[in-house]
C-alpha atoms as a PDB file:
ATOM      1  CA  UNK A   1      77.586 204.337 204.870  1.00  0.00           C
ATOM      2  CA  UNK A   2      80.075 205.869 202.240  1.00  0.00           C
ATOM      3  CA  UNK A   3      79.770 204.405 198.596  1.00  0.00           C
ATOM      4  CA  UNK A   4      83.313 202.738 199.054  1.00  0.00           C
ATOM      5  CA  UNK A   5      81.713 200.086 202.160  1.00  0.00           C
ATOM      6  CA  UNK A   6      78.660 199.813 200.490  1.00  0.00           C
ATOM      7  CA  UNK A   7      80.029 198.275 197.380  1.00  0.00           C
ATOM      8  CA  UNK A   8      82.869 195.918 199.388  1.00  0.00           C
ATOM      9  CA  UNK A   9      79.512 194.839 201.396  1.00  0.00           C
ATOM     10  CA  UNK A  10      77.959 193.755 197.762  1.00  0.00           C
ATOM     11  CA  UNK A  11      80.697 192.261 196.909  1.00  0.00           C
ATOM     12  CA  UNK A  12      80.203 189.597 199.608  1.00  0.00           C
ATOM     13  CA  UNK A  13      77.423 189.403 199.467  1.00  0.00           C
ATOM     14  CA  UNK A  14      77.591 187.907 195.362  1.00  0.00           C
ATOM     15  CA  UNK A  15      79.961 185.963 196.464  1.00  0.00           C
ATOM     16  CA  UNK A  16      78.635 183.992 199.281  1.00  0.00           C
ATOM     17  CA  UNK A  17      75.033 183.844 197.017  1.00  0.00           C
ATOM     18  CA  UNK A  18      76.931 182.659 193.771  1.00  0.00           C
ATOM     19  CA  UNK A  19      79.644 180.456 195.240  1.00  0.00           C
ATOM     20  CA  UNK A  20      80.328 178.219 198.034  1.00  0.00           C
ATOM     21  CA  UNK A  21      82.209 179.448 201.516  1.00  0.00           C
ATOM     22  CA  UNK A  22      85.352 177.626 199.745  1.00  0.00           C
ATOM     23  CA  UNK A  23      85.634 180.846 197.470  1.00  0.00           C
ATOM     24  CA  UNK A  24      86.223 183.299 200.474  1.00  0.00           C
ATOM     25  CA  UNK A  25      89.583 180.833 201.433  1.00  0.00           C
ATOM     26  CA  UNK A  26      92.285 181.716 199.904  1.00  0.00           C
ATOM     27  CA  UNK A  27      93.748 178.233 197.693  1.00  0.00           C
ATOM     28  CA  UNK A  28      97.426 176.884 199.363  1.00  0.00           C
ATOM     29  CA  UNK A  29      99.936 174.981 196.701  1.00  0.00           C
ATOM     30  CA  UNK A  30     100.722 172.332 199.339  1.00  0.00           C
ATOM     31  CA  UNK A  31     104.778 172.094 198.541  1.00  0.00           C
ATOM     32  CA  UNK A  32     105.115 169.108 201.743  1.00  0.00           C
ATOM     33  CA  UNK A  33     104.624 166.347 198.861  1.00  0.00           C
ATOM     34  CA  UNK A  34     107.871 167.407 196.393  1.00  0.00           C
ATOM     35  CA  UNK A  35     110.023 167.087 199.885  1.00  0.00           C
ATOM     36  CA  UNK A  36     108.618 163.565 200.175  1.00  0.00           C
ATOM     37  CA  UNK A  37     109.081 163.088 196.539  1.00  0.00           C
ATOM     38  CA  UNK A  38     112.871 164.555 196.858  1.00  0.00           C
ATOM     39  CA  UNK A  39     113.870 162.510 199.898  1.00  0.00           C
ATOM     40  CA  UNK A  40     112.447 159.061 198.300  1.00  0.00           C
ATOM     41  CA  UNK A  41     115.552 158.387 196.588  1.00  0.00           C
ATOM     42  CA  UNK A  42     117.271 158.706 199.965  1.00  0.00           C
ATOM     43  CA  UNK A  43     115.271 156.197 201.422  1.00  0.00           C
ATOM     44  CA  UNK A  44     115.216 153.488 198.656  1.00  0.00           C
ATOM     45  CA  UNK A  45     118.935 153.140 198.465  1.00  0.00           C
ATOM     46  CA  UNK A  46     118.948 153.466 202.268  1.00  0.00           C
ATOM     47  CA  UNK A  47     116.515 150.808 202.859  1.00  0.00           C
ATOM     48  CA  UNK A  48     118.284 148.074 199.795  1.00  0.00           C
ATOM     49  CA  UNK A  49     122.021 148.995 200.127  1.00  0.00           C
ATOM     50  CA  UNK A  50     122.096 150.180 204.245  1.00  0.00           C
ATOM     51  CA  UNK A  51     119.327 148.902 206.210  1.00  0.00           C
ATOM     52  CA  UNK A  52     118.896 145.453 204.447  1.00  0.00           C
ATOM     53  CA  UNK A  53     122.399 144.248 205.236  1.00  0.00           C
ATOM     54  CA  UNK A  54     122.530 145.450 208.506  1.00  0.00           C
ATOM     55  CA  UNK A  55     119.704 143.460 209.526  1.00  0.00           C
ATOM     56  CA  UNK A  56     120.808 140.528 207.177  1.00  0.00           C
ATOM     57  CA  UNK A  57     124.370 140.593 209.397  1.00  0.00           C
ATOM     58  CA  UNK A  58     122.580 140.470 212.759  1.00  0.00           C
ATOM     59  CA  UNK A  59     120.883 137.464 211.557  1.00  0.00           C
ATOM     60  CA  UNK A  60     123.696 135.807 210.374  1.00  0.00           C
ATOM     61  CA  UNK A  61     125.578 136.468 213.929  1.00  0.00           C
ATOM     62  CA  UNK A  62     122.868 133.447 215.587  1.00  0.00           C
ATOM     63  CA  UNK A  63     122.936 131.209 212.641  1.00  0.00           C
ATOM     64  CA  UNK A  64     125.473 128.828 211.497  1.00  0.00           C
ATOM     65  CA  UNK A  65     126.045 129.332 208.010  1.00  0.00           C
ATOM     66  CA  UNK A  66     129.617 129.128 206.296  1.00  0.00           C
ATOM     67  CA  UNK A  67     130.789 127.644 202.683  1.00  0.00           C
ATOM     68  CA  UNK A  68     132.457 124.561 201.575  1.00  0.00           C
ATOM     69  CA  UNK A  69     134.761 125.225 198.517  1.00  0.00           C
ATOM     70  CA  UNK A  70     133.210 127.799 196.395  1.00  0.00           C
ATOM     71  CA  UNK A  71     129.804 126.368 195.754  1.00  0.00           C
ATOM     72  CA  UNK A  72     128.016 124.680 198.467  1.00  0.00           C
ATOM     73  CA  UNK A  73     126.396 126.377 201.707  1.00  0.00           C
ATOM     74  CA  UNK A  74     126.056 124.586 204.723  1.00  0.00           C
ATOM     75  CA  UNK A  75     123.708 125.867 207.058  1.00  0.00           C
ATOM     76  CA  UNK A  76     123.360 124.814 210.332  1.00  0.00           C
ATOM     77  CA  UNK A  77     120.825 125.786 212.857  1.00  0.00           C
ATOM     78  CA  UNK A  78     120.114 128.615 214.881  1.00  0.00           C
ATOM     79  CA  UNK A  79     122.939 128.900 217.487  1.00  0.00           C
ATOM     80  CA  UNK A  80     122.573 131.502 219.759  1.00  0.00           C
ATOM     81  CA  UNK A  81     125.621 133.138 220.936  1.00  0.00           C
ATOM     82  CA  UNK A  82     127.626 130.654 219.951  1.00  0.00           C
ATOM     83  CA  UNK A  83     129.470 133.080 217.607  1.00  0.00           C
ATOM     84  CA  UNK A  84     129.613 135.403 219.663  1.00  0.00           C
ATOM     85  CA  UNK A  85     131.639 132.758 222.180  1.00  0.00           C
ATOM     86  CA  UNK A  86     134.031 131.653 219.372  1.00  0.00           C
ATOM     87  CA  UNK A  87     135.183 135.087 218.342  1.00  0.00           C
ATOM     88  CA  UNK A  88     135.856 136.201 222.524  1.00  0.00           C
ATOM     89  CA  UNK A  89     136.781 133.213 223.850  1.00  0.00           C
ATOM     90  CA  UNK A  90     140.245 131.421 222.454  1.00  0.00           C
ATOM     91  CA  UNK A  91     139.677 127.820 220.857  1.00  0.00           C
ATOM     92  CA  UNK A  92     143.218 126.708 221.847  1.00  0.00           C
ATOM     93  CA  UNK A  93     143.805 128.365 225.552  1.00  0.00           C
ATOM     94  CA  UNK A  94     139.661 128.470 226.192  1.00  0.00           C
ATOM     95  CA  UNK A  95     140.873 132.054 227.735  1.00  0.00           C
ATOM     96  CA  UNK A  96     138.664 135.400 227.428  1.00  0.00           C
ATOM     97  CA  UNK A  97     139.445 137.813 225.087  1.00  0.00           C
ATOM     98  CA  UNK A  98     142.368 136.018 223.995  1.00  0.00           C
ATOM     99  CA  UNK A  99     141.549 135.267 220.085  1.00  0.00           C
ATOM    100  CA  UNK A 100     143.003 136.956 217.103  1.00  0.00           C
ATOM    101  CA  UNK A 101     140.156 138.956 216.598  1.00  0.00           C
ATOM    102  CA  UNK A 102     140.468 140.911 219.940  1.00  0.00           C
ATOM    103  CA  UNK A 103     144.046 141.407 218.956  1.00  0.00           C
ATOM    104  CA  UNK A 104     142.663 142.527 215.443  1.00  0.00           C
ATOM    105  CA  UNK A 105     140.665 145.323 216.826  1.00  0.00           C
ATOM    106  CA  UNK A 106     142.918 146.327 219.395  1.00  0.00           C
ATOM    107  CA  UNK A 107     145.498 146.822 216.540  1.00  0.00           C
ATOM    108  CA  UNK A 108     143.291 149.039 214.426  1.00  0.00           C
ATOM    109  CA  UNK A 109     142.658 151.181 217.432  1.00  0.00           C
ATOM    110  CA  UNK A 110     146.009 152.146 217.808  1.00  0.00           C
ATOM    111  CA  UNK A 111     146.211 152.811 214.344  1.00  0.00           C
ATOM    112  CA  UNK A 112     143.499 154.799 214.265  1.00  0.00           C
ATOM    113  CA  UNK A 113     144.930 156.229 217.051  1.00  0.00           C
ATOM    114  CA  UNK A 114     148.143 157.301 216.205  1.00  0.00           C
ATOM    115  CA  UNK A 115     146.691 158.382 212.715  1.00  0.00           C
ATOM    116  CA  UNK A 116     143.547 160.250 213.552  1.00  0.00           C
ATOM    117  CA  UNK A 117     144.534 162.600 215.942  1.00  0.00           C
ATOM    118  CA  UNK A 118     147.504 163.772 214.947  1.00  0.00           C
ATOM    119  CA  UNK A 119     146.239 164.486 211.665  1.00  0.00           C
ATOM    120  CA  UNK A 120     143.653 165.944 212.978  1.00  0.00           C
ATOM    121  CA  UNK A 121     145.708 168.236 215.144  1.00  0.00           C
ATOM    122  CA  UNK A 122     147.725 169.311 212.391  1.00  0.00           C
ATOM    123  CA  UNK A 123     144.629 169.798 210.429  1.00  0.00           C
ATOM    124  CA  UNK A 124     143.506 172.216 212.973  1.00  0.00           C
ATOM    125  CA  UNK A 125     146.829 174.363 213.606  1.00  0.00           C
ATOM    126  CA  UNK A 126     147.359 174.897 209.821  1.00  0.00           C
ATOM    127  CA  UNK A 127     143.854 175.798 209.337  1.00  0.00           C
ATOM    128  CA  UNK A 128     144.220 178.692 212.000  1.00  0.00           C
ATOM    129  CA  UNK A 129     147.143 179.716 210.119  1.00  0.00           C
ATOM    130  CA  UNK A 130     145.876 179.726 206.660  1.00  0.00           C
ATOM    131  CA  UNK A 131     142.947 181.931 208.012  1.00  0.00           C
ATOM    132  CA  UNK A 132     144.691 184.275 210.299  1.00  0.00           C
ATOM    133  CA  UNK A 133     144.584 187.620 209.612  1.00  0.00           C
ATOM    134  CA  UNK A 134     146.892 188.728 212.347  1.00  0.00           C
ATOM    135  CA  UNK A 135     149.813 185.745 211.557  1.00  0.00           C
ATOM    136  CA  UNK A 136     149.718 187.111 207.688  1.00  0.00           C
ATOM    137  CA  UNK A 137     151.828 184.330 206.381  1.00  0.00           C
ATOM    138  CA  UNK A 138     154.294 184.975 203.495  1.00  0.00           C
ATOM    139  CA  UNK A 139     153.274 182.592 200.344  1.00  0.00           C
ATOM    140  CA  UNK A 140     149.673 181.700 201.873  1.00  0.00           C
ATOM    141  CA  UNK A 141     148.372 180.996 198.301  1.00  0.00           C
ATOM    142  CA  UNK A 142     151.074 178.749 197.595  1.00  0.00           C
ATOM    143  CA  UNK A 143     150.729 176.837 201.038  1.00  0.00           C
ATOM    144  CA  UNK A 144     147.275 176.471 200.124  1.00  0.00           C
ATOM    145  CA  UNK A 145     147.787 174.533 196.643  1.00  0.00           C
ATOM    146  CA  UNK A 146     150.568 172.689 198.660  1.00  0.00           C
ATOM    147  CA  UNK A 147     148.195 171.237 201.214  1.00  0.00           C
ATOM    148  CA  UNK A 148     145.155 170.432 198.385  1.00  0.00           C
ATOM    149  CA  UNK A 149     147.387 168.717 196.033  1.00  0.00           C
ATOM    150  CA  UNK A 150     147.259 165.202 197.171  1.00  0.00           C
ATOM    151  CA  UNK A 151     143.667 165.803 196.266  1.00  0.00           C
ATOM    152  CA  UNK A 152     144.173 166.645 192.878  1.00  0.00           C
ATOM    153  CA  UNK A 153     147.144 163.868 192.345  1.00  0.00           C
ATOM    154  CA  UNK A 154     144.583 161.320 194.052  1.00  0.00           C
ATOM    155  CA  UNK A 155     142.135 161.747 191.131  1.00  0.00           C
ATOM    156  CA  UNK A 156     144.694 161.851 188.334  1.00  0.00           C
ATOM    157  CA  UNK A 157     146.529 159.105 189.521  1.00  0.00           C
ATOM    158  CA  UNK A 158     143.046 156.860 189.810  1.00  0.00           C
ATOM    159  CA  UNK A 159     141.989 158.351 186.471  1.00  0.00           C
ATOM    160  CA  UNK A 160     145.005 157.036 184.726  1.00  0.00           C
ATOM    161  CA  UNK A 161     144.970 153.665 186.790  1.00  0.00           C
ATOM    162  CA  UNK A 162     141.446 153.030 185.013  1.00  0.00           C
ATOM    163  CA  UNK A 163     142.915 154.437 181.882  1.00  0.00           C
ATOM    164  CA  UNK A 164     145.543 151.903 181.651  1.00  0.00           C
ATOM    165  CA  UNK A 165     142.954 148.666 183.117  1.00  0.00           C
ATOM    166  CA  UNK A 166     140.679 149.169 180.246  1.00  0.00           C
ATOM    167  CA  UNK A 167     143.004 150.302 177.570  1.00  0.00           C
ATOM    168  CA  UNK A 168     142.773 148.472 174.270  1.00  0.00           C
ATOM    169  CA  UNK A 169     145.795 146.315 175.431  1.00  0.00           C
ATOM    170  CA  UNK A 170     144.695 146.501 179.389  1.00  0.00           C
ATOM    171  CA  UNK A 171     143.642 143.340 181.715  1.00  0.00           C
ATOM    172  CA  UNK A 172     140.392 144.312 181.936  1.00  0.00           C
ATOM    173  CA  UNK A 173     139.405 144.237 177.811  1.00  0.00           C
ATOM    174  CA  UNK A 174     141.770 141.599 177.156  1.00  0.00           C
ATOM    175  CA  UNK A 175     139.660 139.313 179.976  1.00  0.00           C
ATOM    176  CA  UNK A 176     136.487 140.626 178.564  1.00  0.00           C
ATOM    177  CA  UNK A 177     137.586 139.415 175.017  1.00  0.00           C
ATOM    178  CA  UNK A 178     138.710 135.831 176.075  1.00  0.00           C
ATOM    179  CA  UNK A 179     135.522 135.253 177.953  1.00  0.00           C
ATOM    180  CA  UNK A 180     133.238 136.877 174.655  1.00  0.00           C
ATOM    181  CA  UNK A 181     131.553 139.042 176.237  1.00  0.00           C
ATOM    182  CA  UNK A 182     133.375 141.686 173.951  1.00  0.00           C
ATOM    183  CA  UNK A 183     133.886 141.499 170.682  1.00  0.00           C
ATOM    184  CA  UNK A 184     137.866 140.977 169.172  1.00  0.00           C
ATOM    185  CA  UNK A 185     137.564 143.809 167.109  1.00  0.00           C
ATOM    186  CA  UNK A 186     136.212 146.464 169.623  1.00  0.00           C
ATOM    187  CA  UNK A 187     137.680 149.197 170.718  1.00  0.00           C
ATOM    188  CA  UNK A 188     137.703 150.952 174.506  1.00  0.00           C
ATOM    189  CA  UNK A 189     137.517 154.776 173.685  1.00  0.00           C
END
């Protein structure tokens, strides 16, 4: 055996007499917990502000439960598919699908409709032409800033909305002062 084996073999040969067999594994940093620890956040808000009210709304579809004036809650009893009959079914002509709320839905569909897909379309088409290399449109820079500016005017225009609702002399801190919950002599900066 040359010297080089020989001394690998003693070297193995401490180890397993000194230590355990867990020295001759190599030690893992087990990363699968931070994903858990990342995605938690997700889930929380998921399961208070998503989940919750979902389920909340499909119980609500078999109760009875509605308000009289502002303050008090009536609620009935569990009613099956009661509401489910009262939105389909007409409570004047006692015909199918004949409420305002099929005539509500059928509405936004054709708004939806007639909005969606043609902006989608055009969406499309100019997006092929912005990023054509063989069309080579004159100006394609300025088209570009064309097309994003109602992005831009969106947020300055919303900026300057809450600007001017909680300016010193805006609805907001003058309702805020009447009711005390700010002082008279405070200031919105």
């Amino acid at each position: 055996m040359s010297n080089g084996r020989m001394r690998k073999r003693c070297l193995r040969t401490r180890i397993r007499i000194w230590g355990s067999e867990d020295m001759n594994k190599k030690k893992t940093v087990e990363y699968g917990k931070y994903g858990y620890m990342f995605i938690a956040p997700f889930f929380i808000v998921f399961l208070v502000f998503q989940l919750y009210p979902l389920l909340y709304t499909f119980y609500l579809i078999f109760v009875e439960y509605y308000y009289i004036g502002m303050s008090t809650v009536v609620k009935g009893g569990w009613n099956n598919f009661d509401n489910y009959v009262s939105v389909l079914v007409g409570a004047s002509s006692k015909k199918f699908l004949d409420t305002e709320t099929i005539v509500a839905i059928r509405n936004t569909i054709i708004m939806w409709v007639a909005n969606f897909i043609p902006q989608i379309l055009l969406a499309l088409l100019l997006a092929n032409w912005f990023t054509d290399n063989v069309v080579k449109l004159k100006g394609q820079g300025a088209f570009k800033v064309i097309m994003y500016m109602p992005n831009i005017i969106t947020a300055s225009s919303i900026a300057v909305l809450f600007y001017s609702l909680f300016n010193i002399n805006g609805p907001i801190t003058i309702m805020l002062k009447k009711v005390a919950m700010m002082s008279q002599t405070s200031e919105v900066k």
